[in-house]
N, C-alpha and C. Protein backbone atom coordinates (compact mmCIF):
# COMPACT_ATOMS: atom_id res chain seq x y z
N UNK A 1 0.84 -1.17 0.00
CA UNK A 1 0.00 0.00 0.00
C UNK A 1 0.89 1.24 0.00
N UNK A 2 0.61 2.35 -0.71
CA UNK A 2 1.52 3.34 -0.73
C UNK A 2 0.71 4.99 0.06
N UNK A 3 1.87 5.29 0.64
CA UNK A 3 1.63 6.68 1.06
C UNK A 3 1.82 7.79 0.81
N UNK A 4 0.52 8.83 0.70
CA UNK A 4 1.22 10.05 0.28
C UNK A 4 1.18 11.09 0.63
N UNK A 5 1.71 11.95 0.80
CA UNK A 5 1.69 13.47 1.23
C UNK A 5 1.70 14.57 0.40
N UNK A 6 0.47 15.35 0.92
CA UNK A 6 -0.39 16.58 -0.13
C UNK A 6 0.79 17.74 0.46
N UNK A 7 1.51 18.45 -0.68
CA UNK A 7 2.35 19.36 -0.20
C UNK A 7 1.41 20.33 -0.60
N UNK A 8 1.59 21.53 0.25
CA UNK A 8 0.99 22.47 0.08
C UNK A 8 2.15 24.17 0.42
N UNK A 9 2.39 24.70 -0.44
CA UNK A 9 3.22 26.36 -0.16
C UNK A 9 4.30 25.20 0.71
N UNK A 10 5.16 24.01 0.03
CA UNK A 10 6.58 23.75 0.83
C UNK A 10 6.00 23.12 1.88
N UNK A 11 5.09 22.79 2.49
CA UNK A 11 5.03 22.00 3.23
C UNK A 11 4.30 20.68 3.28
N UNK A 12 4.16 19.84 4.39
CA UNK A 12 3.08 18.61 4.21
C UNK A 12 1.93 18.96 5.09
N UNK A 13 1.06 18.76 4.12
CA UNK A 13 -0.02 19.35 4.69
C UNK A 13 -0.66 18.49 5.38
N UNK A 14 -0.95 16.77 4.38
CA UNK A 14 -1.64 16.09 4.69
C UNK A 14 -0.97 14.55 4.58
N UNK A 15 -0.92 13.65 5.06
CA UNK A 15 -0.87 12.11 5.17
C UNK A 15 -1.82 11.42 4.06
N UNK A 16 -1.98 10.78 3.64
CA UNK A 16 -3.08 9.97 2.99
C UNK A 16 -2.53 8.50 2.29
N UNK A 17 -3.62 7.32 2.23
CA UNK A 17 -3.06 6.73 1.83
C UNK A 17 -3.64 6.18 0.03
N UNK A 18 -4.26 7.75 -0.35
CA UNK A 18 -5.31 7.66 -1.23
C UNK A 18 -4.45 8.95 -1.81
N UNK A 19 -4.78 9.23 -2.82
CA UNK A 19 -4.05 10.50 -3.58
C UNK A 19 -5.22 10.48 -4.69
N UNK A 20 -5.43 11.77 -4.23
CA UNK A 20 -6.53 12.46 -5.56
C UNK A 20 -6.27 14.35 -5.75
N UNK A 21 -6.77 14.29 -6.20
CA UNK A 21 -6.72 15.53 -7.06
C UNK A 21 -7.48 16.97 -6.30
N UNK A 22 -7.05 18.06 -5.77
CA UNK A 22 -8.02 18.79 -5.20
C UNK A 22 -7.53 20.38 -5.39
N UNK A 23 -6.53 20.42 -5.91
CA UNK A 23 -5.94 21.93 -6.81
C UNK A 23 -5.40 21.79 -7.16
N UNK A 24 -4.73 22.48 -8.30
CA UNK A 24 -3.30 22.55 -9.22
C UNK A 24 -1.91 23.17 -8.19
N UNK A 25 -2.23 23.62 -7.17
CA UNK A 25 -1.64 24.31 -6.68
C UNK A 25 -0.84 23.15 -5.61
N UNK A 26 -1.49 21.99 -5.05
CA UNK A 26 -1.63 20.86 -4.24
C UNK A 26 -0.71 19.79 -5.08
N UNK A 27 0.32 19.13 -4.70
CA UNK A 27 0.88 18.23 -5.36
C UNK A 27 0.70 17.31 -4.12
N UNK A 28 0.72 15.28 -4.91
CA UNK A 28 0.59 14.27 -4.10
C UNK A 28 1.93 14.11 -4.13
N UNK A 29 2.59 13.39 -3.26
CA UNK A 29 4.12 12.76 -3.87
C UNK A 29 4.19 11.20 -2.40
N UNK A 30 4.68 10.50 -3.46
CA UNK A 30 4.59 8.84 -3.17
C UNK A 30 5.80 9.16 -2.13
N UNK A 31 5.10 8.95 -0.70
CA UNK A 31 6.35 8.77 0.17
C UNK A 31 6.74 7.38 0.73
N UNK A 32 6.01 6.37 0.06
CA UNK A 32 5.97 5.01 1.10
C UNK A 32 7.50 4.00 0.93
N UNK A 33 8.26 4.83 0.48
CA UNK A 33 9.83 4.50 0.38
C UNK A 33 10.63 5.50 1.34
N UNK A 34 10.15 6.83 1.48
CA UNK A 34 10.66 7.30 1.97
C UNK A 34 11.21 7.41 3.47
N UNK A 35 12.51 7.47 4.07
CA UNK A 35 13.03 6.98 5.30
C UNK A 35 13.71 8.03 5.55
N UNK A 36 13.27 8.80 7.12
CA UNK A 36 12.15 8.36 7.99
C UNK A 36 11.22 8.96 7.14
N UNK A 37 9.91 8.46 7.51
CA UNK A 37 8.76 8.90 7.07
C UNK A 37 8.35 10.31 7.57
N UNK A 38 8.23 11.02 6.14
CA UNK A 38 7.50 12.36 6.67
C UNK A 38 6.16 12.50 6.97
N UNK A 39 6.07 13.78 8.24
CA UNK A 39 4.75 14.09 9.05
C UNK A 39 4.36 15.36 8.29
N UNK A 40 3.10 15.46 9.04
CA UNK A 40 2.33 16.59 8.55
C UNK A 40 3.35 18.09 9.81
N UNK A 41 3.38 18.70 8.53
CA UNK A 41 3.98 19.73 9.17
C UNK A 41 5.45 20.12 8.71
N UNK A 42 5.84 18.87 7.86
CA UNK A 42 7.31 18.72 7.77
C UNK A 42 7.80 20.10 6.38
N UNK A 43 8.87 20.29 6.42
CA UNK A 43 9.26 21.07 4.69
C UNK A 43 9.36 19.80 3.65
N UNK A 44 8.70 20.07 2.64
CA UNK A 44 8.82 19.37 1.13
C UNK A 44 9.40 20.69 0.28
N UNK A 45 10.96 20.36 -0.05
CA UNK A 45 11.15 20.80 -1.36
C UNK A 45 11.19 19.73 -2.52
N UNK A 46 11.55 20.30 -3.41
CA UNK A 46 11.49 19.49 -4.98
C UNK A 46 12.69 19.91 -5.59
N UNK A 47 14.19 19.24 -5.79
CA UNK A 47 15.20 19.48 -6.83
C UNK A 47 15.40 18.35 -7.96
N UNK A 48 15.57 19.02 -9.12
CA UNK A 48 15.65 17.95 -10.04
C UNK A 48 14.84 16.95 -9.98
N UNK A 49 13.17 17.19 -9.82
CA UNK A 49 12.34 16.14 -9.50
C UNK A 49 12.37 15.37 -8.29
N UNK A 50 13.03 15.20 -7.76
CA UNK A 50 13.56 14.54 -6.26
C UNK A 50 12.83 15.45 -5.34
N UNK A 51 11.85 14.89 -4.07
CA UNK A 51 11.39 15.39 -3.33
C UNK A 51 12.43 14.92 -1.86
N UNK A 52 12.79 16.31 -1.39
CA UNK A 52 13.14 15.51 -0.29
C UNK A 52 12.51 16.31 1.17
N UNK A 53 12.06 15.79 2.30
CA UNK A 53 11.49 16.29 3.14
C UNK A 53 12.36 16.87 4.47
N UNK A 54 12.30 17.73 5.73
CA UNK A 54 12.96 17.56 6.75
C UNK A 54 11.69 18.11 7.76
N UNK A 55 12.26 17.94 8.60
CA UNK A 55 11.44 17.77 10.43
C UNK A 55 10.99 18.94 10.56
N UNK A 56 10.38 20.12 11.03
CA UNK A 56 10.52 21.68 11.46
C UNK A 56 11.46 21.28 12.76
N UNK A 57 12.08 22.14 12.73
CA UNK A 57 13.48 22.28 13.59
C UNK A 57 13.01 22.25 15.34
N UNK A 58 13.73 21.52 16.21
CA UNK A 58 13.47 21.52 17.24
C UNK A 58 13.52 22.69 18.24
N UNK A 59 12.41 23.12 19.14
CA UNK A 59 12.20 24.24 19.99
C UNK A 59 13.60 24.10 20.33
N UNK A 60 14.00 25.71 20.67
CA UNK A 60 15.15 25.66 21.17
C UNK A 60 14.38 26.20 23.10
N UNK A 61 15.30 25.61 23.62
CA UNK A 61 15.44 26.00 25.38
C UNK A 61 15.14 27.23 25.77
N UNK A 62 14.27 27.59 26.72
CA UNK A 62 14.23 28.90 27.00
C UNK A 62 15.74 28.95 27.91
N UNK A 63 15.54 30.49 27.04
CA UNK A 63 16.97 31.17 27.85
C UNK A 63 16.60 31.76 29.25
N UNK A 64 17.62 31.62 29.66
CA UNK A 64 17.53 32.13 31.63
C UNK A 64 16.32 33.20 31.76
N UNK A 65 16.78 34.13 30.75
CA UNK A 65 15.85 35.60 30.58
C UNK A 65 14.55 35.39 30.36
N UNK A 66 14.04 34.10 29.52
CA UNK A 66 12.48 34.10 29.20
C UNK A 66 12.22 33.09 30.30
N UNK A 67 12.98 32.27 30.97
CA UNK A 67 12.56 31.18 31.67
C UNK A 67 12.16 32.14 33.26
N UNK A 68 12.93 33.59 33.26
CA UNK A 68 12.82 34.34 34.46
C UNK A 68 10.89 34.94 33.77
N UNK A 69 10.99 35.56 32.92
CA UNK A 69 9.60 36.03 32.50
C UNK A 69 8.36 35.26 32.76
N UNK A 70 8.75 33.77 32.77
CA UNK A 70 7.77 33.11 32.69
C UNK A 70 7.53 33.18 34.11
N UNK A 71 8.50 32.60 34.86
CA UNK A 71 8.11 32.65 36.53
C UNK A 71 7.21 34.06 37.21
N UNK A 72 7.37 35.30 36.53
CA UNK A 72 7.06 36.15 36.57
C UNK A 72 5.69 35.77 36.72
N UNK A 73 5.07 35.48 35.35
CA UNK A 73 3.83 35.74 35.16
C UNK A 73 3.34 34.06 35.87
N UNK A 74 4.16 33.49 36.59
CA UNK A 74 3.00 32.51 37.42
C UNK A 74 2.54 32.58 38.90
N UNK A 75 3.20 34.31 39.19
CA UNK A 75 3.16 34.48 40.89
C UNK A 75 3.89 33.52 41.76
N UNK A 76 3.95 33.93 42.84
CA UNK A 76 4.72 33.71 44.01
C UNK A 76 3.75 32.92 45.05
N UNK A 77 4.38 31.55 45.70
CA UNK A 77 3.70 30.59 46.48
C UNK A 77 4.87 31.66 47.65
N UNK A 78 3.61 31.95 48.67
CA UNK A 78 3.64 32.07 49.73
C UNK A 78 3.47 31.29 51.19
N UNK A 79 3.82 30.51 51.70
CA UNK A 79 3.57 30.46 53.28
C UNK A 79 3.98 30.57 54.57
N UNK A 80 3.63 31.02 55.23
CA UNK A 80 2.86 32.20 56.56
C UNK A 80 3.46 31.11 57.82
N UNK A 81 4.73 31.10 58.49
CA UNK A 81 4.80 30.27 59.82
C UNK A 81 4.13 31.16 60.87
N UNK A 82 3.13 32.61 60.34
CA UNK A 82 2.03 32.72 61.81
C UNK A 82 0.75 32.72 61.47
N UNK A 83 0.44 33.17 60.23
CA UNK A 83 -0.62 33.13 59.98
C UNK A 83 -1.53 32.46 59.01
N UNK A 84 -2.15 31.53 59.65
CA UNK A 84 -2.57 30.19 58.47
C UNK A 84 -3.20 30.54 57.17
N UNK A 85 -4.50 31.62 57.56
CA UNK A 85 -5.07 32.12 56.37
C UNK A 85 -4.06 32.45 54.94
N UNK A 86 -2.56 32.76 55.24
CA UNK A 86 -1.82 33.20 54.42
C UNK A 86 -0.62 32.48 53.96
N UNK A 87 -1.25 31.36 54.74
CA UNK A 87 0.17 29.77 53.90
C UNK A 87 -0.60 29.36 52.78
N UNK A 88 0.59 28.94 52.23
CA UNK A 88 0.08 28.07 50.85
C UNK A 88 -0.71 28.90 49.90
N UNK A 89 -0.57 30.09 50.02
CA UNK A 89 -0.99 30.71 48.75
C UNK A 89 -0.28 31.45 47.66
N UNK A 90 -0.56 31.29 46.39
CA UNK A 90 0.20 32.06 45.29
C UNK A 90 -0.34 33.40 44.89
N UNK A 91 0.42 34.28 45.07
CA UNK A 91 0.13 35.37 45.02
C UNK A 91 0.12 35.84 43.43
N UNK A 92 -0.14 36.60 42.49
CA UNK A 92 0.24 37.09 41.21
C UNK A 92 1.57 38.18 41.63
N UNK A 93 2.13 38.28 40.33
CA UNK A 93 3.42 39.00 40.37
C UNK A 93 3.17 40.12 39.17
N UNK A 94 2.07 39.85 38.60
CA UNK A 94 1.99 40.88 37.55
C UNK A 94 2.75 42.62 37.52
N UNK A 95 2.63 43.40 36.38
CA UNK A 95 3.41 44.58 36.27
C UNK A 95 2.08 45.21 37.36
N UNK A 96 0.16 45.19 37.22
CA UNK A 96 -0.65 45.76 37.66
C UNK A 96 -0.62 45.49 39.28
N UNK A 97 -0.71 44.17 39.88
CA UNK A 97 -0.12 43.96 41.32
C UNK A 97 0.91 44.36 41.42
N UNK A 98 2.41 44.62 41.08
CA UNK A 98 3.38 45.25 41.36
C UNK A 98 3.35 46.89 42.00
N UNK A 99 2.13 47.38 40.95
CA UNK A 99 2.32 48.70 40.97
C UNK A 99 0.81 49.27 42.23
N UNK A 100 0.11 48.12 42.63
CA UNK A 100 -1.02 48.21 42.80
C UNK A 100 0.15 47.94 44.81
N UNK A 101 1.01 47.03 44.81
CA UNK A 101 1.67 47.01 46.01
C UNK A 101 1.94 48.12 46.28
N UNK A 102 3.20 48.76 45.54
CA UNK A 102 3.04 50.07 45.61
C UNK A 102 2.91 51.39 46.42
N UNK A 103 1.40 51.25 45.81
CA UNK A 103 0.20 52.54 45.63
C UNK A 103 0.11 51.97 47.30
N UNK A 104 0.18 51.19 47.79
CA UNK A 104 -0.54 50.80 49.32
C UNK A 104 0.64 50.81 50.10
N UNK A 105 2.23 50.58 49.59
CA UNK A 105 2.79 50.73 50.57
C UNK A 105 3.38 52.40 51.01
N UNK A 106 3.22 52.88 49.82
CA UNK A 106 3.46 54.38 50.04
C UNK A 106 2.69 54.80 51.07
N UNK A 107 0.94 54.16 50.58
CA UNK A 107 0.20 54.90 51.76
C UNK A 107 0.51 54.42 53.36
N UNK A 108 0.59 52.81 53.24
CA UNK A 108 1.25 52.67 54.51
C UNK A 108 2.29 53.71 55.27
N UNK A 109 3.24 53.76 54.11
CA UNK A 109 4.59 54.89 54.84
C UNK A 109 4.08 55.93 55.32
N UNK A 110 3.02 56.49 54.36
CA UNK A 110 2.60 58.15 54.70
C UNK A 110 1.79 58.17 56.17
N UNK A 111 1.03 56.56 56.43
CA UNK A 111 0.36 56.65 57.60
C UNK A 111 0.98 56.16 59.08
N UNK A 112 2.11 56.07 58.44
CA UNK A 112 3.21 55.54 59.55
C UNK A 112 2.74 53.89 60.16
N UNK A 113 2.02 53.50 58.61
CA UNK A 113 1.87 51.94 58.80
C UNK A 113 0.47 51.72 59.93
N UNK A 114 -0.49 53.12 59.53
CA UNK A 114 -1.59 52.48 60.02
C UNK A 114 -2.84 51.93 59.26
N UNK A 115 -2.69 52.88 58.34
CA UNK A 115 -3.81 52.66 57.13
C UNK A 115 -3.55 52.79 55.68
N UNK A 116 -4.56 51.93 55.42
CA UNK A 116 -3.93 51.29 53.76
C UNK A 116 -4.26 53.01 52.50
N UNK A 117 -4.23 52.66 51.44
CA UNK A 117 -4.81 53.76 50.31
C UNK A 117 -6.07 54.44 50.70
N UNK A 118 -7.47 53.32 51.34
CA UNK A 118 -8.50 53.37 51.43
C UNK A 118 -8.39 54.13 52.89
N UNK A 119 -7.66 53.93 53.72
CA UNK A 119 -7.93 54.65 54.98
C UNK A 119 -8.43 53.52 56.22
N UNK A 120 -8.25 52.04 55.51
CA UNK A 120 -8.65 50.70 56.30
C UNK A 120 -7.36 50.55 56.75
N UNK A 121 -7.78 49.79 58.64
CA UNK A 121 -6.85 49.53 58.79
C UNK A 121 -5.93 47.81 58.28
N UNK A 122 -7.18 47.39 57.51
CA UNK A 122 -7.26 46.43 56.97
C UNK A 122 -6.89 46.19 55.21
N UNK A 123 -6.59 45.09 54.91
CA UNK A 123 -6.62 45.13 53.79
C UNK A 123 -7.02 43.63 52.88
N UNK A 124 -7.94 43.80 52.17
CA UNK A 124 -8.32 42.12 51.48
C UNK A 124 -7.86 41.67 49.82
N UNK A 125 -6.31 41.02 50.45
CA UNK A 125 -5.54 41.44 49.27
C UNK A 125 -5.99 39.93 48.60
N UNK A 126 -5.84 40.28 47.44
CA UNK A 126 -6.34 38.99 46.10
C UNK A 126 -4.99 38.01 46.38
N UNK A 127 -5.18 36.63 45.97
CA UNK A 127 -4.29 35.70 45.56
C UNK A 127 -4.32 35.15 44.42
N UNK A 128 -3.51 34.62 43.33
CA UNK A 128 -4.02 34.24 42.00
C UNK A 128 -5.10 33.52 41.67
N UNK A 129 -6.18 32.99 42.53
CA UNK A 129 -7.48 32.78 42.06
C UNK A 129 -8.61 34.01 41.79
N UNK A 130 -7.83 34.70 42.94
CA UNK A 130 -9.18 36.11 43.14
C UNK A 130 -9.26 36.21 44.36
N UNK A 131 -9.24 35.05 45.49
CA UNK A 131 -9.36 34.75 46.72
C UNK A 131 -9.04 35.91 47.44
N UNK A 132 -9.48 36.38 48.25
CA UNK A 132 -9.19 37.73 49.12
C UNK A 132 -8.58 37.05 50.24
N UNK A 133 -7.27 38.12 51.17
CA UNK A 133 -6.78 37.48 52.03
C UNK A 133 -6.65 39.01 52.91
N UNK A 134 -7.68 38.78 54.09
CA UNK A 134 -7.49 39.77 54.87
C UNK A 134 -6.61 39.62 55.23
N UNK A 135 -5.37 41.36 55.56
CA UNK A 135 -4.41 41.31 55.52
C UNK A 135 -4.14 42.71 56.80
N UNK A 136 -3.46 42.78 58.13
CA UNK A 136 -2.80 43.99 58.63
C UNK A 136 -2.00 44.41 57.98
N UNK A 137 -1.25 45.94 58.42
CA UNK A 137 -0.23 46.78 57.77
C UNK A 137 1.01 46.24 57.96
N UNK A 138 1.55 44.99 58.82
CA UNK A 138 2.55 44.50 59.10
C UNK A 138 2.33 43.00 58.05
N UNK A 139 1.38 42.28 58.31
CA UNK A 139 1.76 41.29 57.35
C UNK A 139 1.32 41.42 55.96
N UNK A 140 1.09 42.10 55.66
CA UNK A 140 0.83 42.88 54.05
C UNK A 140 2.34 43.47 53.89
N UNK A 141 3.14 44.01 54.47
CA UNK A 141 4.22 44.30 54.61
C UNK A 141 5.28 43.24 54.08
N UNK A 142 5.31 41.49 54.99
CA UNK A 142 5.90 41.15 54.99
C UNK A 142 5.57 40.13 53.68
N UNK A 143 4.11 40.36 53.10
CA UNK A 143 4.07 39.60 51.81
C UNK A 143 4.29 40.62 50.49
N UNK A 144 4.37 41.89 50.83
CA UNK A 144 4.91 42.80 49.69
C UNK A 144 6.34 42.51 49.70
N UNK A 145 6.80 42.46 50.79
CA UNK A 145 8.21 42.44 50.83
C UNK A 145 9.24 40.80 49.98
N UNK A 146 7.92 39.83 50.34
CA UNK A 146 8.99 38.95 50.05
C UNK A 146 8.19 38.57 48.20
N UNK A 147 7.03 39.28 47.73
CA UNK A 147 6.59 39.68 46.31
C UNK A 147 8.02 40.49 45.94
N UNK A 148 8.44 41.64 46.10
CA UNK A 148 9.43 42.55 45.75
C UNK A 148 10.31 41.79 45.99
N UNK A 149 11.24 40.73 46.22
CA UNK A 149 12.58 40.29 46.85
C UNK A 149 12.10 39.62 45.05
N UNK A 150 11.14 38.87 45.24
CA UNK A 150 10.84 37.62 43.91
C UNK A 150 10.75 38.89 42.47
N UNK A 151 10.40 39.49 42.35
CA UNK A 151 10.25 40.47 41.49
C UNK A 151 11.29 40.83 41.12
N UNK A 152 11.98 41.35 42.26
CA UNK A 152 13.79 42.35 41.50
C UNK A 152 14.21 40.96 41.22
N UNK A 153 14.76 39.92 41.66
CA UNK A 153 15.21 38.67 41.68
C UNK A 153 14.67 38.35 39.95
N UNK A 154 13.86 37.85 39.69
CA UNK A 154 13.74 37.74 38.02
C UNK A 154 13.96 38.91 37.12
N UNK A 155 13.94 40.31 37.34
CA UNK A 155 14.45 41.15 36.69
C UNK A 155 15.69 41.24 36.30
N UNK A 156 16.33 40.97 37.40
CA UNK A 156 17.76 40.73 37.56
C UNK A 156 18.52 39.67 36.86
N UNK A 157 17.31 38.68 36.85
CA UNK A 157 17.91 37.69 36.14
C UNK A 157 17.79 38.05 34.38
N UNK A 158 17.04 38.26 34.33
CA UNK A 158 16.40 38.94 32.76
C UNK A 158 17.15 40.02 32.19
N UNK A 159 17.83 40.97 33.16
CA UNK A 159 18.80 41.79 32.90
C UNK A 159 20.14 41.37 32.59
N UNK A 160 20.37 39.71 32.86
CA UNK A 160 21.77 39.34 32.82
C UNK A 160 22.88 39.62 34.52
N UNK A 161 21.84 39.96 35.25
CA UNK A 161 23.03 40.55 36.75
C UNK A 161 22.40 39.46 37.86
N UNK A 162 21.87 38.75 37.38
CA UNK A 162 21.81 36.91 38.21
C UNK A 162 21.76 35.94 37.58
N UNK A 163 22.28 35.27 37.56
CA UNK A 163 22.65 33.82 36.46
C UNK A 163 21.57 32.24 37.40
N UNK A 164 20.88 32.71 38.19
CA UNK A 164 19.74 32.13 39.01
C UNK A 164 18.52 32.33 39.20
N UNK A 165 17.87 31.61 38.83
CA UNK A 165 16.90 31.71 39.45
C UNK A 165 15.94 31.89 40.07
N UNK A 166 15.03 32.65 41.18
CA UNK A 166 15.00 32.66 42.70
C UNK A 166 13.85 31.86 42.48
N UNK A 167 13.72 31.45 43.61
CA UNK A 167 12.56 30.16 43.96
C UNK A 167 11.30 30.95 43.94
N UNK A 168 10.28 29.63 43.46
CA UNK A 168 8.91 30.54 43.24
C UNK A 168 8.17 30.05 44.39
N UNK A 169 8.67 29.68 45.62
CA UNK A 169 8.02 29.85 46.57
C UNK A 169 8.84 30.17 48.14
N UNK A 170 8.48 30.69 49.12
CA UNK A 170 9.27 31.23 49.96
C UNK A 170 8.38 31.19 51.33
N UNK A 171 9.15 31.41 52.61
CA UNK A 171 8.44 31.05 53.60
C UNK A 171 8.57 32.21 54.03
N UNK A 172 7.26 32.89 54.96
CA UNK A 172 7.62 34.05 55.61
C UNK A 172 6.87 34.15 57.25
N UNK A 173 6.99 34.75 57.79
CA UNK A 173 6.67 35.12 58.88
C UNK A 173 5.97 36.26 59.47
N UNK A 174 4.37 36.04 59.89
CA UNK A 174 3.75 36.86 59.93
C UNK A 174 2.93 36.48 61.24
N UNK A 175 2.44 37.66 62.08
CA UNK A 175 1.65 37.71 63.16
C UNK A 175 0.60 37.84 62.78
């Protein structure tokens, strides 16, 4: 039984073990000799009548710099040796939470760490589901703080001025 592959614009479009006719533009070509066997997806050129096929080239590795980006955008696993509500959760790391930390710790500073943006002494900060995590001005503190440690830490790496890593999860300590 013979196999064939519908090239289409240099490539294989299709497998078949039937060859018919469906544009001028569409060539069949008898691959059931051919070793290894080409997939859909592969390059088909044509020299001197000779079809010969190759693989699309293998993903290359993310580099340190995109492998730091990515950690970026999967947030930070947090947990809390005081406060349970705030173990085991992943926080987002986004550029909008970054800047949204911020906006709240300034106001903290300006209130000498009594009240948030809103004027609460409270705060019900999101975790990457949505989950709200009531939060004081001290342990909102100590989960901005160890968000910002993870933050410069992949920048840094992305910049080329850490050749590591930093772990995407961290333990912290909160009352």
């Amino acid at each position: 039984m013979n196999t064939f592959a519908l090239i289409a614009n240099g490539t294989v479009a299709q497998i078949s073990a039937v060859e018919f006719s469906v544009h001028p533009d569409f060539v069949w070509v008898d691959i059931s000799t051919v070793s290894p066997a080409p997939q859909t997806g592969w390059s088909a050129t044509q020299a001197g009548g000779v079809w010969s096929f190759s693989a699309p080239p293998a993903p290359s590795a993310l580099t340190l710099a995109q492998q730091a980006e990515a950690l970026l955008g999967m947030g930070l696993s947090i947990t809390s040796t005081g406060t349970l509500a705030l173990s085991a959760v992943i926080f987002p790391t986004d550029s909008d939470t970054q800047q949204w930390i911020n906006s709240e710790m300034i106001a903290l500073l300006n209130s000498g760490f009594v009240t948030f943006a809103d004027g609460e002494a409270t705060i019900d900060w999101p975790d990457s589901t949505g989950t709200g995590h009531p939060m004081t001005p001290a342990q909102f503190r100590a989960i901005a703080g160890a968000i910002g440690a993870f933050v410069s830490s992949c920048i840094k790496v992305r910049k080329g001025q850490l050749a590591a890593l930093p772990a995407a999860s961290v333990s912290i300590t909160t009352a």
